[in-house]
C-alpha atoms as a PDB file:
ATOM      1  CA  UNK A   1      -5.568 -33.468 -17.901  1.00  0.00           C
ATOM      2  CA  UNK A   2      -3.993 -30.250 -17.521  1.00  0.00           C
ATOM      3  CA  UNK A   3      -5.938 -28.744 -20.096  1.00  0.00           C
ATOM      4  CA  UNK A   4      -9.151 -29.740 -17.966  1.00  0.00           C
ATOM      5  CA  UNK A   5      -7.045 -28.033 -14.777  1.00  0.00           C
ATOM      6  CA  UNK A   6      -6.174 -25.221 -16.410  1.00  0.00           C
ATOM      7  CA  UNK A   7      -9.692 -24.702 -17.384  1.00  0.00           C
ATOM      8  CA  UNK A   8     -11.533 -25.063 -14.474  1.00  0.00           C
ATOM      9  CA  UNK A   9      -9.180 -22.457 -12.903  1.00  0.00           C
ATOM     10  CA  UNK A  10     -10.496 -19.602 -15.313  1.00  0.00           C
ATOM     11  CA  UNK A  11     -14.147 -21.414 -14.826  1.00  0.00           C
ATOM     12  CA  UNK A  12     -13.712 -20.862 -10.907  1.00  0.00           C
ATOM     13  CA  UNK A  13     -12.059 -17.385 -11.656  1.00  0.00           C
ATOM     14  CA  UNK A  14     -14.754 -15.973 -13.913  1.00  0.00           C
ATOM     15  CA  UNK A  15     -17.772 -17.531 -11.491  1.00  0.00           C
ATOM     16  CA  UNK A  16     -16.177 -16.151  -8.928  1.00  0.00           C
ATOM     17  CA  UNK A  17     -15.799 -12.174 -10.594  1.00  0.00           C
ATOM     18  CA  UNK A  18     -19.705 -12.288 -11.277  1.00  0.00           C
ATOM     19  CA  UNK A  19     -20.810 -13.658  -7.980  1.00  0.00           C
ATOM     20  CA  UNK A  20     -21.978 -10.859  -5.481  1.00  0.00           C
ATOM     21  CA  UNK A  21     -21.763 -13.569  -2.724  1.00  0.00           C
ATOM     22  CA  UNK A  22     -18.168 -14.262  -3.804  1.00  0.00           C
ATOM     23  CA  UNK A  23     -16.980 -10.818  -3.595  1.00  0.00           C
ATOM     24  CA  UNK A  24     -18.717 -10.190  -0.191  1.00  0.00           C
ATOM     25  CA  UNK A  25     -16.599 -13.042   0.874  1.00  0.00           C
ATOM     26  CA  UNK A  26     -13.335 -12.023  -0.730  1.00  0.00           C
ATOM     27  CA  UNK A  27     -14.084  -8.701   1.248  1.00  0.00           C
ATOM     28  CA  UNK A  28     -14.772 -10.122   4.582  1.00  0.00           C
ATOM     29  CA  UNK A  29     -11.763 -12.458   4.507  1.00  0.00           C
ATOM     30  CA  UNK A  30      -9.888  -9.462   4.387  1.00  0.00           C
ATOM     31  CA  UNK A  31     -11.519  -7.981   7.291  1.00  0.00           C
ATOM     32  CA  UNK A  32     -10.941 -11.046   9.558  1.00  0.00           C
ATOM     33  CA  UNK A  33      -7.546 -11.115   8.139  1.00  0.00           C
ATOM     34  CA  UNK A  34      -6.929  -7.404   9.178  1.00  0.00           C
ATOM     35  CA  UNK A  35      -8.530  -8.482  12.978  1.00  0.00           C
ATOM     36  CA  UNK A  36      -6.210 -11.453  13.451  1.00  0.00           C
ATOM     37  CA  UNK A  37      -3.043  -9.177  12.942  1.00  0.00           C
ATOM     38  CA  UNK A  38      -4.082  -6.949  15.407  1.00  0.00           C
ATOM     39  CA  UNK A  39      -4.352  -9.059  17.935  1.00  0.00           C
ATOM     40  CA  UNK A  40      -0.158  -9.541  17.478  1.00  0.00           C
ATOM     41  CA  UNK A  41       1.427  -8.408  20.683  1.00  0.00           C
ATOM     42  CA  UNK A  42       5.119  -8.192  21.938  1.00  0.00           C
ATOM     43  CA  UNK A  43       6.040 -11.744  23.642  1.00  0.00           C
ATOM     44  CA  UNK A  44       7.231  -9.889  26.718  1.00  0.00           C
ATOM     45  CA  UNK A  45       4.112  -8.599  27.259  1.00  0.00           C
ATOM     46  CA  UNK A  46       2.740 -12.372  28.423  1.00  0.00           C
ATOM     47  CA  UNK A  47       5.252 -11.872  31.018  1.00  0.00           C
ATOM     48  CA  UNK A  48       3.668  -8.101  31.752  1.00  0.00           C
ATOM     49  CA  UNK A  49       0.643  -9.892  32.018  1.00  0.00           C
ATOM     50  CA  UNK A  50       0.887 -12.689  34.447  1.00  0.00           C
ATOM     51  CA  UNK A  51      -1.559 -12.870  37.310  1.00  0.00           C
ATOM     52  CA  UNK A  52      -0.648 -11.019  40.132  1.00  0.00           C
ATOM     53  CA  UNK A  53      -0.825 -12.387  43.912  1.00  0.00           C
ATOM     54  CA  UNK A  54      -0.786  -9.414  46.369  1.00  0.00           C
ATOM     55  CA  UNK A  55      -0.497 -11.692  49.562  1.00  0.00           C
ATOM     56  CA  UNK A  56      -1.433  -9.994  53.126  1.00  0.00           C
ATOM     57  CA  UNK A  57      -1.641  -6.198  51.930  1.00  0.00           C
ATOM     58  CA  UNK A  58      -3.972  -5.279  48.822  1.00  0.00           C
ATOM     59  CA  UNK A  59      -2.516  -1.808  47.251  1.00  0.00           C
ATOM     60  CA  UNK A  60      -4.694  -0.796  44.810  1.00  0.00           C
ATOM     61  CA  UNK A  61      -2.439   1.981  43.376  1.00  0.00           C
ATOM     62  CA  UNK A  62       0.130  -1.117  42.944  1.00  0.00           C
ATOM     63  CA  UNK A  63      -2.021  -2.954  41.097  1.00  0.00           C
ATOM     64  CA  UNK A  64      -4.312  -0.912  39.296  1.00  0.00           C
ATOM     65  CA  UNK A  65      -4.408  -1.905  35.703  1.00  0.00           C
ATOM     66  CA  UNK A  66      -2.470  -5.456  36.241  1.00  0.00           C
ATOM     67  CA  UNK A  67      -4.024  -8.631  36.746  1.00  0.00           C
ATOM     68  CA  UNK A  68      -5.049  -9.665  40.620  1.00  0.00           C
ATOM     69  CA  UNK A  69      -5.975 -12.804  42.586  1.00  0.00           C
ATOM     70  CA  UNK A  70      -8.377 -11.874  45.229  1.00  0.00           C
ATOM     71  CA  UNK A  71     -10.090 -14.012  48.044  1.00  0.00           C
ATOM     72  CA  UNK A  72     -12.693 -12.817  49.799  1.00  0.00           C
ATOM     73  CA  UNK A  73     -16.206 -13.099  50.713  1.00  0.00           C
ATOM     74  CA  UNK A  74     -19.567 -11.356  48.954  1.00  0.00           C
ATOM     75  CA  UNK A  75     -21.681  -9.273  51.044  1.00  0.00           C
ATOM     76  CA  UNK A  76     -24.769  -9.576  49.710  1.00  0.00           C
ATOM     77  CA  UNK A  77     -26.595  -7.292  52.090  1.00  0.00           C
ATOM     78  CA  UNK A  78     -24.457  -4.602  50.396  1.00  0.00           C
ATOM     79  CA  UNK A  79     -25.483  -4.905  46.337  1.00  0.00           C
ATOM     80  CA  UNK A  80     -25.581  -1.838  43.809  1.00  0.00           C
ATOM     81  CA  UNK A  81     -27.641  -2.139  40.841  1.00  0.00           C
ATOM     82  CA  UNK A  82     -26.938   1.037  38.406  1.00  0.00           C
ATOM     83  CA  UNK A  83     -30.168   2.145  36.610  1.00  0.00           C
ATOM     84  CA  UNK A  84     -30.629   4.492  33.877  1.00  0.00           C
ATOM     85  CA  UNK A  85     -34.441   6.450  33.641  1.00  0.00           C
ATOM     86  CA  UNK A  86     -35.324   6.390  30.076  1.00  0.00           C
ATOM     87  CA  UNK A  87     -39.038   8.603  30.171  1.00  0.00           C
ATOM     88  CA  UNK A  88     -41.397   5.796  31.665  1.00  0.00           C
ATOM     89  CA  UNK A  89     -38.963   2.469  31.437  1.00  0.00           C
ATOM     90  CA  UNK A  90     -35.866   2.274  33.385  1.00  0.00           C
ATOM     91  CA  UNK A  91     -33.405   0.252  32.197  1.00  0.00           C
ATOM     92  CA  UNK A  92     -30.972  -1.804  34.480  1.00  0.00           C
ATOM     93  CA  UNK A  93     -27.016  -2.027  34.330  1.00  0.00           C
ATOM     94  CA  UNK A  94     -24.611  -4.193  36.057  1.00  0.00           C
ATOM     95  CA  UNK A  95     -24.987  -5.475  39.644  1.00  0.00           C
ATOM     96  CA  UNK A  96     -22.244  -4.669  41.907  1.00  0.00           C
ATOM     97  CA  UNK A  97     -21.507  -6.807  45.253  1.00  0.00           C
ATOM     98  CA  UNK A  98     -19.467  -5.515  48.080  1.00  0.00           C
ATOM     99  CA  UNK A  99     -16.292  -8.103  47.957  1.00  0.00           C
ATOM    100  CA  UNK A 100     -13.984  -7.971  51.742  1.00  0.00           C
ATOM    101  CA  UNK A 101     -11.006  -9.137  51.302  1.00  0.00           C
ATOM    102  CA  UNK A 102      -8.295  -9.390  54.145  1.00  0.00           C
ATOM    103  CA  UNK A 103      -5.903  -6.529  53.874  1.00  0.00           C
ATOM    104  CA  UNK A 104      -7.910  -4.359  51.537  1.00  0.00           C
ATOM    105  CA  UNK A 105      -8.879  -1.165  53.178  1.00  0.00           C
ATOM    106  CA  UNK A 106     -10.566   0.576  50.067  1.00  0.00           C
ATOM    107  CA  UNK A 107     -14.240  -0.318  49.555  1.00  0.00           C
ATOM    108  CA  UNK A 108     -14.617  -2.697  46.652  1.00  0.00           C
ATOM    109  CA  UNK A 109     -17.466  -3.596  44.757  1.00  0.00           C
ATOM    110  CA  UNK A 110     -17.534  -6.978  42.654  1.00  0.00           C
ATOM    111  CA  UNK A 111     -19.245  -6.568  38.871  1.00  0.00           C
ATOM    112  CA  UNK A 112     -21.553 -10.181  39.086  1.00  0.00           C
ATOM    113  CA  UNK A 113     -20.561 -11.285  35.836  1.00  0.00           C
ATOM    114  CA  UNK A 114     -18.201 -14.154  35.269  1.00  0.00           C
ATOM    115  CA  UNK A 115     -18.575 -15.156  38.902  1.00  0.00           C
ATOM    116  CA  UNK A 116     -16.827 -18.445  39.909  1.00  0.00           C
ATOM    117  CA  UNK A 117     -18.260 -21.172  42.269  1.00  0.00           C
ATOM    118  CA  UNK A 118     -17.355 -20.476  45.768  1.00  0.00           C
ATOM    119  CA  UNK A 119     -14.951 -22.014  48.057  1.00  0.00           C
ATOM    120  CA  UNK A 120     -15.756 -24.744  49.870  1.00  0.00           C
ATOM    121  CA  UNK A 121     -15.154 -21.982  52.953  1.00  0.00           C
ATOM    122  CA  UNK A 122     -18.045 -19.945  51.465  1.00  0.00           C
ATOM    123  CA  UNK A 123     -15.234 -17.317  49.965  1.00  0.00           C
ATOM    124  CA  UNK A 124     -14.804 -16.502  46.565  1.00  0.00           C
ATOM    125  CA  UNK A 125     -11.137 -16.647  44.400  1.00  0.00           C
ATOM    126  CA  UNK A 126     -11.469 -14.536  41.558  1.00  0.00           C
ATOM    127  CA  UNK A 127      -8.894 -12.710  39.489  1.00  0.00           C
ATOM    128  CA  UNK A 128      -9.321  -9.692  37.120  1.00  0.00           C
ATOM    129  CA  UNK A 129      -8.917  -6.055  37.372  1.00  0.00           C
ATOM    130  CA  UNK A 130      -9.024  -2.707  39.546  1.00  0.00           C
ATOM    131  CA  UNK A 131     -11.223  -0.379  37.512  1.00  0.00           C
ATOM    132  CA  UNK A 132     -12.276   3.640  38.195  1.00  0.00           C
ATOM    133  CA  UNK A 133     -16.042   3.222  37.886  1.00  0.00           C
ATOM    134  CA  UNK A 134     -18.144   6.252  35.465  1.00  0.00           C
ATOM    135  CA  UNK A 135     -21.279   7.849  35.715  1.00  0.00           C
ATOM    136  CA  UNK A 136     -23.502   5.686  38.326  1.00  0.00           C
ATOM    137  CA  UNK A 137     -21.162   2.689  39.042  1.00  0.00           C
ATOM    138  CA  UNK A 138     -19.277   2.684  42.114  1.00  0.00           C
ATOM    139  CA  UNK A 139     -15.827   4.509  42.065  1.00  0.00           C
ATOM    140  CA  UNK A 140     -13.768   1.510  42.651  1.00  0.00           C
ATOM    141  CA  UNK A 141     -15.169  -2.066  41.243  1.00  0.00           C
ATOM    142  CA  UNK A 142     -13.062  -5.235  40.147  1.00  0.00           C
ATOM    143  CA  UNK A 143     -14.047  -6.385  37.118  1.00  0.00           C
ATOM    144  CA  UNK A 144     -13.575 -10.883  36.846  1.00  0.00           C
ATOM    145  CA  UNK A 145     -11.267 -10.992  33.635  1.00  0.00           C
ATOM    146  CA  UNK A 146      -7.690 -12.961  32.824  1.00  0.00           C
ATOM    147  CA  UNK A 147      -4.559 -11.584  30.913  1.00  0.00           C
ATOM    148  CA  UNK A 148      -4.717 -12.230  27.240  1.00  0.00           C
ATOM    149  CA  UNK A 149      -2.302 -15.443  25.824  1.00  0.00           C
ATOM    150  CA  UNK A 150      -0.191 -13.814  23.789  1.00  0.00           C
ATOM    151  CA  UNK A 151       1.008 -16.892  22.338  1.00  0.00           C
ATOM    152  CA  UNK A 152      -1.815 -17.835  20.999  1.00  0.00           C
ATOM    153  CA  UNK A 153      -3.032 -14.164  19.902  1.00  0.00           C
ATOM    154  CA  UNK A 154       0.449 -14.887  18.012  1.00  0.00           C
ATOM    155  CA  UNK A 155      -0.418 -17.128  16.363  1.00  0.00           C
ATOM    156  CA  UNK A 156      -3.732 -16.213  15.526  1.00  0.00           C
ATOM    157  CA  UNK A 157      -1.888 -13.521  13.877  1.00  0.00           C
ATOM    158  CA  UNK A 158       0.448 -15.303  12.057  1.00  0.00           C
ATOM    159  CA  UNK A 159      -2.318 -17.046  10.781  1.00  0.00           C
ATOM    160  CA  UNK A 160      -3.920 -14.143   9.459  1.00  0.00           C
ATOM    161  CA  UNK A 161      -0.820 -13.096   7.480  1.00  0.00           C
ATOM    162  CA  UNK A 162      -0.778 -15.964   5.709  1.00  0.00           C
ATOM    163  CA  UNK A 163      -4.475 -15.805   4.830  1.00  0.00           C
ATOM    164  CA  UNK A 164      -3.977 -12.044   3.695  1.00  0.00           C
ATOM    165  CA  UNK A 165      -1.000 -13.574   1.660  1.00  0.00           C
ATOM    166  CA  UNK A 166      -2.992 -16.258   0.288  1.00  0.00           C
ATOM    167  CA  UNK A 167      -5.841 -13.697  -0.914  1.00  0.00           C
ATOM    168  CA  UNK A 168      -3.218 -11.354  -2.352  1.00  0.00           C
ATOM    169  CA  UNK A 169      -2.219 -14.145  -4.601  1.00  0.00           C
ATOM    170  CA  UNK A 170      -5.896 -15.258  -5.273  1.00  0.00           C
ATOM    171  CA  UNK A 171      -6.749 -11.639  -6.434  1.00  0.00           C
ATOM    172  CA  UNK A 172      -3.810 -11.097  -8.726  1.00  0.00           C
ATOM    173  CA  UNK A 173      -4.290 -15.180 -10.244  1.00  0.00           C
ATOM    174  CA  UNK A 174      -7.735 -13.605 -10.688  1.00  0.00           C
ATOM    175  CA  UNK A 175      -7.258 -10.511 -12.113  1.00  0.00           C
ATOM    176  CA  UNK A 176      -4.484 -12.038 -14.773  1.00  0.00           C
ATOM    177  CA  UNK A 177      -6.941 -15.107 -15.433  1.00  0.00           C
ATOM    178  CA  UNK A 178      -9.505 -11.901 -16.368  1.00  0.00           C
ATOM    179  CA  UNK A 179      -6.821 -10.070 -18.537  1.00  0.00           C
ATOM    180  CA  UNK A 180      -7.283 -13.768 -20.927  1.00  0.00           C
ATOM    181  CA  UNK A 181     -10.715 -13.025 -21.042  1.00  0.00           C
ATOM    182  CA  UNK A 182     -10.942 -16.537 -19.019  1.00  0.00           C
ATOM    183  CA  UNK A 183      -8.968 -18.713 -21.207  1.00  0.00           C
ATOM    184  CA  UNK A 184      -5.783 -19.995 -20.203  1.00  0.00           C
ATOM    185  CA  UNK A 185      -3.234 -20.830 -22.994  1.00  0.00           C
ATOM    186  CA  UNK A 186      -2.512 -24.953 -22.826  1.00  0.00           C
ATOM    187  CA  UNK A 187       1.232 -24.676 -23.727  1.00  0.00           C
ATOM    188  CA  UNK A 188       2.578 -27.151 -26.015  1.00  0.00           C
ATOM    189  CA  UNK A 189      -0.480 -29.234 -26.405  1.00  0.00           C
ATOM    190  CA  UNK A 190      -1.404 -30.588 -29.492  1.00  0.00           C
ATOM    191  CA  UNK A 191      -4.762 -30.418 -30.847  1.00  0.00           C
ATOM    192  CA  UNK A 192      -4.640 -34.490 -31.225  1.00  0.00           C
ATOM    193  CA  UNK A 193      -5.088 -33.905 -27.345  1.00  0.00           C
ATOM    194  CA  UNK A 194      -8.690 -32.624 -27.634  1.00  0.00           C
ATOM    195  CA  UNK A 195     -11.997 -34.216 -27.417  1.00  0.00           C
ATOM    196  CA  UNK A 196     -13.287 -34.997 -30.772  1.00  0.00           C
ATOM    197  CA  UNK A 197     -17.165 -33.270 -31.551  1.00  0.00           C
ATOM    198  CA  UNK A 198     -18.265 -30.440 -29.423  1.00  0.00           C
ATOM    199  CA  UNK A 199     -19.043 -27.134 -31.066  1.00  0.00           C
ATOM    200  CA  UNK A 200     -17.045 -25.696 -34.271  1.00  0.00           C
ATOM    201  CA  UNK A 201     -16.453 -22.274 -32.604  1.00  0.00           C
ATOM    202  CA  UNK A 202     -16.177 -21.393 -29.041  1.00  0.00           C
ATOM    203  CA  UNK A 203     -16.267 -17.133 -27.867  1.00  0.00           C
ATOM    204  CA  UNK A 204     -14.977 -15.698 -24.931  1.00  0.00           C
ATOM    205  CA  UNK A 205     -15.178 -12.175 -24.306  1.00  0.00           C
ATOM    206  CA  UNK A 206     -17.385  -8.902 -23.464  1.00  0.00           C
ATOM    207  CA  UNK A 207     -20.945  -8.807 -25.666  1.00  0.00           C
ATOM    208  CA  UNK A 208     -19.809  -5.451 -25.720  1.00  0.00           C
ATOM    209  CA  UNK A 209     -22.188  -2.118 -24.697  1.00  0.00           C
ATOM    210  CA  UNK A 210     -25.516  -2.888 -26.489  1.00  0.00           C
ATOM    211  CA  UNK A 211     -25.502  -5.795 -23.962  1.00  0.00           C
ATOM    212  CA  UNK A 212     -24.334  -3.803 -20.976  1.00  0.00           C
ATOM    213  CA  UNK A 213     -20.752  -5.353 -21.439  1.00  0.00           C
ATOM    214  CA  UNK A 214     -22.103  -8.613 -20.128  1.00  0.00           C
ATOM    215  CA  UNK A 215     -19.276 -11.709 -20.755  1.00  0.00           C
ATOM    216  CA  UNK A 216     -19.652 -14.878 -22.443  1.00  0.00           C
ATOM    217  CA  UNK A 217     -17.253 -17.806 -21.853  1.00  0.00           C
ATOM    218  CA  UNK A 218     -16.887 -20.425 -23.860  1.00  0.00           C
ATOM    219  CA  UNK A 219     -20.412 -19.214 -25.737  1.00  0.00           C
ATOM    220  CA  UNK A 220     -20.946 -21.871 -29.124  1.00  0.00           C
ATOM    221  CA  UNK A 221     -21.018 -19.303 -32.062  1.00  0.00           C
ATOM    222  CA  UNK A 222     -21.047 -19.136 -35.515  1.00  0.00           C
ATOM    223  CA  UNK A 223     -18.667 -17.334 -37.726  1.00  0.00           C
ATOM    224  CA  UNK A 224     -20.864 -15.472 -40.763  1.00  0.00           C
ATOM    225  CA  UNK A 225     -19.807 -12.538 -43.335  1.00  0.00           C
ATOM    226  CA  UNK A 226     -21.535  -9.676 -42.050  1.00  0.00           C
ATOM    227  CA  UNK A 227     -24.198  -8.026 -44.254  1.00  0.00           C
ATOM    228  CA  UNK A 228     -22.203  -5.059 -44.764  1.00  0.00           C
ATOM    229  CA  UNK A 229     -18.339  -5.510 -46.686  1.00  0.00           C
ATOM    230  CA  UNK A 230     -15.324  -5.440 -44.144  1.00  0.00           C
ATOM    231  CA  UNK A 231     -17.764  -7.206 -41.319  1.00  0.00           C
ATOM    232  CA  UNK A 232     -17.728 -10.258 -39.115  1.00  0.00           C
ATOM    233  CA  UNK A 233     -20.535 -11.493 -37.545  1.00  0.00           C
ATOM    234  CA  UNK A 234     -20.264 -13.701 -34.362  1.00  0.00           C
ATOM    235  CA  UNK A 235     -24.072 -15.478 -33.182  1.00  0.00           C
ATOM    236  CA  UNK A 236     -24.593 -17.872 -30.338  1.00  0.00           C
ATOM    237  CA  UNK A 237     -25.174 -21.226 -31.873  1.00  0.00           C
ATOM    238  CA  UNK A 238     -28.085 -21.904 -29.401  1.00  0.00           C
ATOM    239  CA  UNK A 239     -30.597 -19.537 -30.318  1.00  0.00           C
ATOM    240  CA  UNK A 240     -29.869 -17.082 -27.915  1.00  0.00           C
ATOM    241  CA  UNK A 241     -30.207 -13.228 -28.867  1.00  0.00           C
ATOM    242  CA  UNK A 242     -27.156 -11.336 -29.030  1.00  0.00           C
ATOM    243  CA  UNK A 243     -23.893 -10.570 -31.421  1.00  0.00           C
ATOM    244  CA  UNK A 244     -20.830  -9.620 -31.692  1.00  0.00           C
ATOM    245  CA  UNK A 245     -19.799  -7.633 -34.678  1.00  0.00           C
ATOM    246  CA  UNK A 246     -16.391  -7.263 -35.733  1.00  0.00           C
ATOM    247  CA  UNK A 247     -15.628  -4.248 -37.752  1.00  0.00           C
ATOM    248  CA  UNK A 248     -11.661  -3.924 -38.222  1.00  0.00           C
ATOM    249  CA  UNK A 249      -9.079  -5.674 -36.710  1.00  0.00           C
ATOM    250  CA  UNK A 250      -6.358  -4.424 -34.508  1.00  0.00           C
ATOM    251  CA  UNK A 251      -4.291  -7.547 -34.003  1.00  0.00           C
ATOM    252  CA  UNK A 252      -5.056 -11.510 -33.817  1.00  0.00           C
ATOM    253  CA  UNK A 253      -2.269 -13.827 -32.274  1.00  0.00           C
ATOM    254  CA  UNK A 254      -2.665 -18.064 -32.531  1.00  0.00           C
ATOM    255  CA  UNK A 255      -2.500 -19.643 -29.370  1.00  0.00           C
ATOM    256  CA  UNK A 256      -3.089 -23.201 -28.001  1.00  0.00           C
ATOM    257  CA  UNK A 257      -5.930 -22.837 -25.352  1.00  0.00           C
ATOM    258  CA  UNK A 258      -7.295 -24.975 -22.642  1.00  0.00           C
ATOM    259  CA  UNK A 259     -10.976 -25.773 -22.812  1.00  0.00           C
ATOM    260  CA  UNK A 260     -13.571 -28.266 -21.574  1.00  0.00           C
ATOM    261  CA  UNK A 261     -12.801 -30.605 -24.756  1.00  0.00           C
ATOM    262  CA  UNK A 262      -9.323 -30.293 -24.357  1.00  0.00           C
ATOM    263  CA  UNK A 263      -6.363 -28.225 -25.673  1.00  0.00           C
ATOM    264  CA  UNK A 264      -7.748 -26.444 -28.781  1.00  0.00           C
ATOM    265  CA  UNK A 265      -6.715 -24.025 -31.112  1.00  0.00           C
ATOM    266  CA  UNK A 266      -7.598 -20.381 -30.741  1.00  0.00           C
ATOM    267  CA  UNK A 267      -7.169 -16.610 -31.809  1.00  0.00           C
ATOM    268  CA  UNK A 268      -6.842 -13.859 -29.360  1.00  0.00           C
ATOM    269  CA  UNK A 269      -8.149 -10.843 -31.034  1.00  0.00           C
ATOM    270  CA  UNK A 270      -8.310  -7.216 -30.320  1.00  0.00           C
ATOM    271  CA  UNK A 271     -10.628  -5.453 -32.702  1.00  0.00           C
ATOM    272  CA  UNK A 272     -13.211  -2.457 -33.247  1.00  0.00           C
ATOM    273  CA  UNK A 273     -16.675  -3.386 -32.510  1.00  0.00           C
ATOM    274  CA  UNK A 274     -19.934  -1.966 -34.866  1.00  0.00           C
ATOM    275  CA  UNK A 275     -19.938   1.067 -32.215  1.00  0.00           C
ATOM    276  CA  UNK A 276     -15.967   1.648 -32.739  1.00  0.00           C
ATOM    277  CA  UNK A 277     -15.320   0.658 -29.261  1.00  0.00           C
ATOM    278  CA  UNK A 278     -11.835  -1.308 -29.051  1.00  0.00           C
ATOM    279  CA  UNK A 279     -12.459  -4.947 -27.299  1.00  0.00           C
ATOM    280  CA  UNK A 280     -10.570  -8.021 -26.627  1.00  0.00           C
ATOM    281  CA  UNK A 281     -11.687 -11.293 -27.034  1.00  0.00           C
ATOM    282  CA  UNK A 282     -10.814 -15.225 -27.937  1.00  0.00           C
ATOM    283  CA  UNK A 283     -12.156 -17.622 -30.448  1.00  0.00           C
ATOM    284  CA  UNK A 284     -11.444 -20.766 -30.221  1.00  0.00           C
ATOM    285  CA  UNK A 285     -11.851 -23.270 -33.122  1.00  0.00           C
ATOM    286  CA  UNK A 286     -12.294 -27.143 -33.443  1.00  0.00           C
ATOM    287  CA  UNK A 287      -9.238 -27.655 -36.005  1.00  0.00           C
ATOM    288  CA  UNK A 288      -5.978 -25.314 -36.922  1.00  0.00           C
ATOM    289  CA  UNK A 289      -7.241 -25.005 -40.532  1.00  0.00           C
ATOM    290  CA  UNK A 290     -10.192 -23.422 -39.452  1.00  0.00           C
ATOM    291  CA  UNK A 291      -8.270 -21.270 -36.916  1.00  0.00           C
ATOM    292  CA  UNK A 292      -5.882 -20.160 -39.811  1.00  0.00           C
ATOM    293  CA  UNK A 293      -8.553 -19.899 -42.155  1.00  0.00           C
ATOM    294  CA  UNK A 294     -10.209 -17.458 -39.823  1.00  0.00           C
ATOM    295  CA  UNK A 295      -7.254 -15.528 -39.258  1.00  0.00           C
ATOM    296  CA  UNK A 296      -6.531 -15.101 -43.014  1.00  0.00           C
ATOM    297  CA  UNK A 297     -10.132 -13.603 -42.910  1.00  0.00           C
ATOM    298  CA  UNK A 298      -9.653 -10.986 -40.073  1.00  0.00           C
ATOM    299  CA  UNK A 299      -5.944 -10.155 -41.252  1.00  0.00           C
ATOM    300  CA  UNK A 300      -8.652  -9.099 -44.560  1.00  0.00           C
ATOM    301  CA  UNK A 301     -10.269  -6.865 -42.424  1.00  0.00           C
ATOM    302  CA  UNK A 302      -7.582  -5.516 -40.690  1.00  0.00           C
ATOM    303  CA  UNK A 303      -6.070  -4.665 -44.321  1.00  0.00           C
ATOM    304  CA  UNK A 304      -9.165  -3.491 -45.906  1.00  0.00           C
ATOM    305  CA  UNK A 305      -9.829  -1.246 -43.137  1.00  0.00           C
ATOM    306  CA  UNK A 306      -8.729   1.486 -44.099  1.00  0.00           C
END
């Protein structure tokens, strides 16, 4: 059972490294991580941030750049559209509405977005913001908004630290799971443990540059004598047309591995390819005396080498 974990981990790992769609997403998880942290603020600040109530007398120097509770009434005799010539189209901005309000001498204009349903009086409550107006709005508009919850931005943000932990940790699981060429070892297992059947020899690793470095994992192969002395040959077992050729060996270590039939025996091998290219790779065999019989045959190489 944990040899069947253990490899559907590196199966998930290694679909995951050559899916497009998969690293798009790893990408843009990171990027709604990196929004939900920003939106941390101080906790005071929800305090800062309250809405305001400026009873009788409406200072807008006061209250400029808080959050206000006005009531008042809409004159809608008095509206302001912006517009904007563009050659033979105009194109139309925001609608501003004179708002009165008792004990507010500046003239305001109300932006008609947002706006609530009225009182049953016929007056409008609204709360938002004293804002300069630019270009063609009016100079002095209130703008229907409410103050942020900073608890909940909080916690938004705490969220997205634990996301951005949680991806750190899926990236470096990854890039390990990659550095086994996507086979996990299977610890103590014994190869009683496996599946009986299923193919002799198993391959995982790079098909090197003749096949634009594409990877194979857990590719059915067959072991042959190359043509040439000092040369092992590695075909798929299916038919399918590529090799791997393995010229001299650098180093071979035994290792119990985790595969789809169970904890088998294997030999993680770093060698020079036909090309003289230094690869890694994994072979995984169906019993330990043809694992150690393979091994006896590389350590040949390696000797006879040169």
């Amino acid at each position: 059972m944990i040899a069947f974990i253990l490899d559907q981990i590196a199966g998930v790992a290694y679909t995951a490294h050559a899916s497009r769609v998969a690293k798009i997403a790893y990408a843009a998880a990171f990027v709604v991580c990196i929004f939900l942290i920003s939106l941390a603020r101080p906790e005071t600040e929800q305090s800062r941030q309250g809405i305001y109530d400026p009873g009788p007398q409406v200072s807008v120097m006061a209250t400029y750049g808080r959050y206000v509770r006005l009531t008042g009434r809409l004159d809608m005799e008095q509206v302001y559209q912006t517009e904007m010539p563009l050659g033979p189209i105009t194109l139309k901005g925001g609608r501003y509405i004179r708002f009165i309000a008792p004990g507010l001498t500046s003239e305001l204009y109300l932006l008609d977005a947002n706006l609530p349903a009225p009182n049953p009086d016929g007056t409008y409550t609204v709360v938002g913001q004293f804002l300069a107006g630019t270009g063609r709005q009016p100079s002095l508009y209130f703008e229907i908004s409410y103050p942020p919850d900073v608890s909940l931005q909080n916690a938004l943000a705490r969220v997205g630290v634990a996301l951005a932990m949680a991806l750190i940790v899926t990236g470096i699981v990854a890039r390990l799971v990659r550095k086994t060429d996507y086979l996990l070892s299977a610890g103590q297992h014994s190869e009683r443990d496996s599946q009986p059947g299923g193919p002799e020899w198993l391959w995982y690793g790079s098909l090197g540059a003749a096949y634009e470095n594409a990877f194979a994992r857990q590719a059915p192969v067959l072991v042959e004598a190359g043509a040439q002395p000092g040369r092992l040959i590695l075909t798929p077992a299916d038919g399918d047309v590529w090799r791997v050729i393995v010229s001299r060996l650098r180093s071979a270590r035994p290792d119990v591995v985790a595969t789809a039939y169970g904890p088998r025996p294997g030999a993680r091998i770093t060698f020079e390819d036909e090309r003289g290219l230094t690869r890694s790779a994994a072979l995984v065999a169906r019993s330990v005396a043809a694992r150690d019989a393979l091994l006896a045959r590389l350590e040949a190489l390696k000797a006879g080498a040169g």
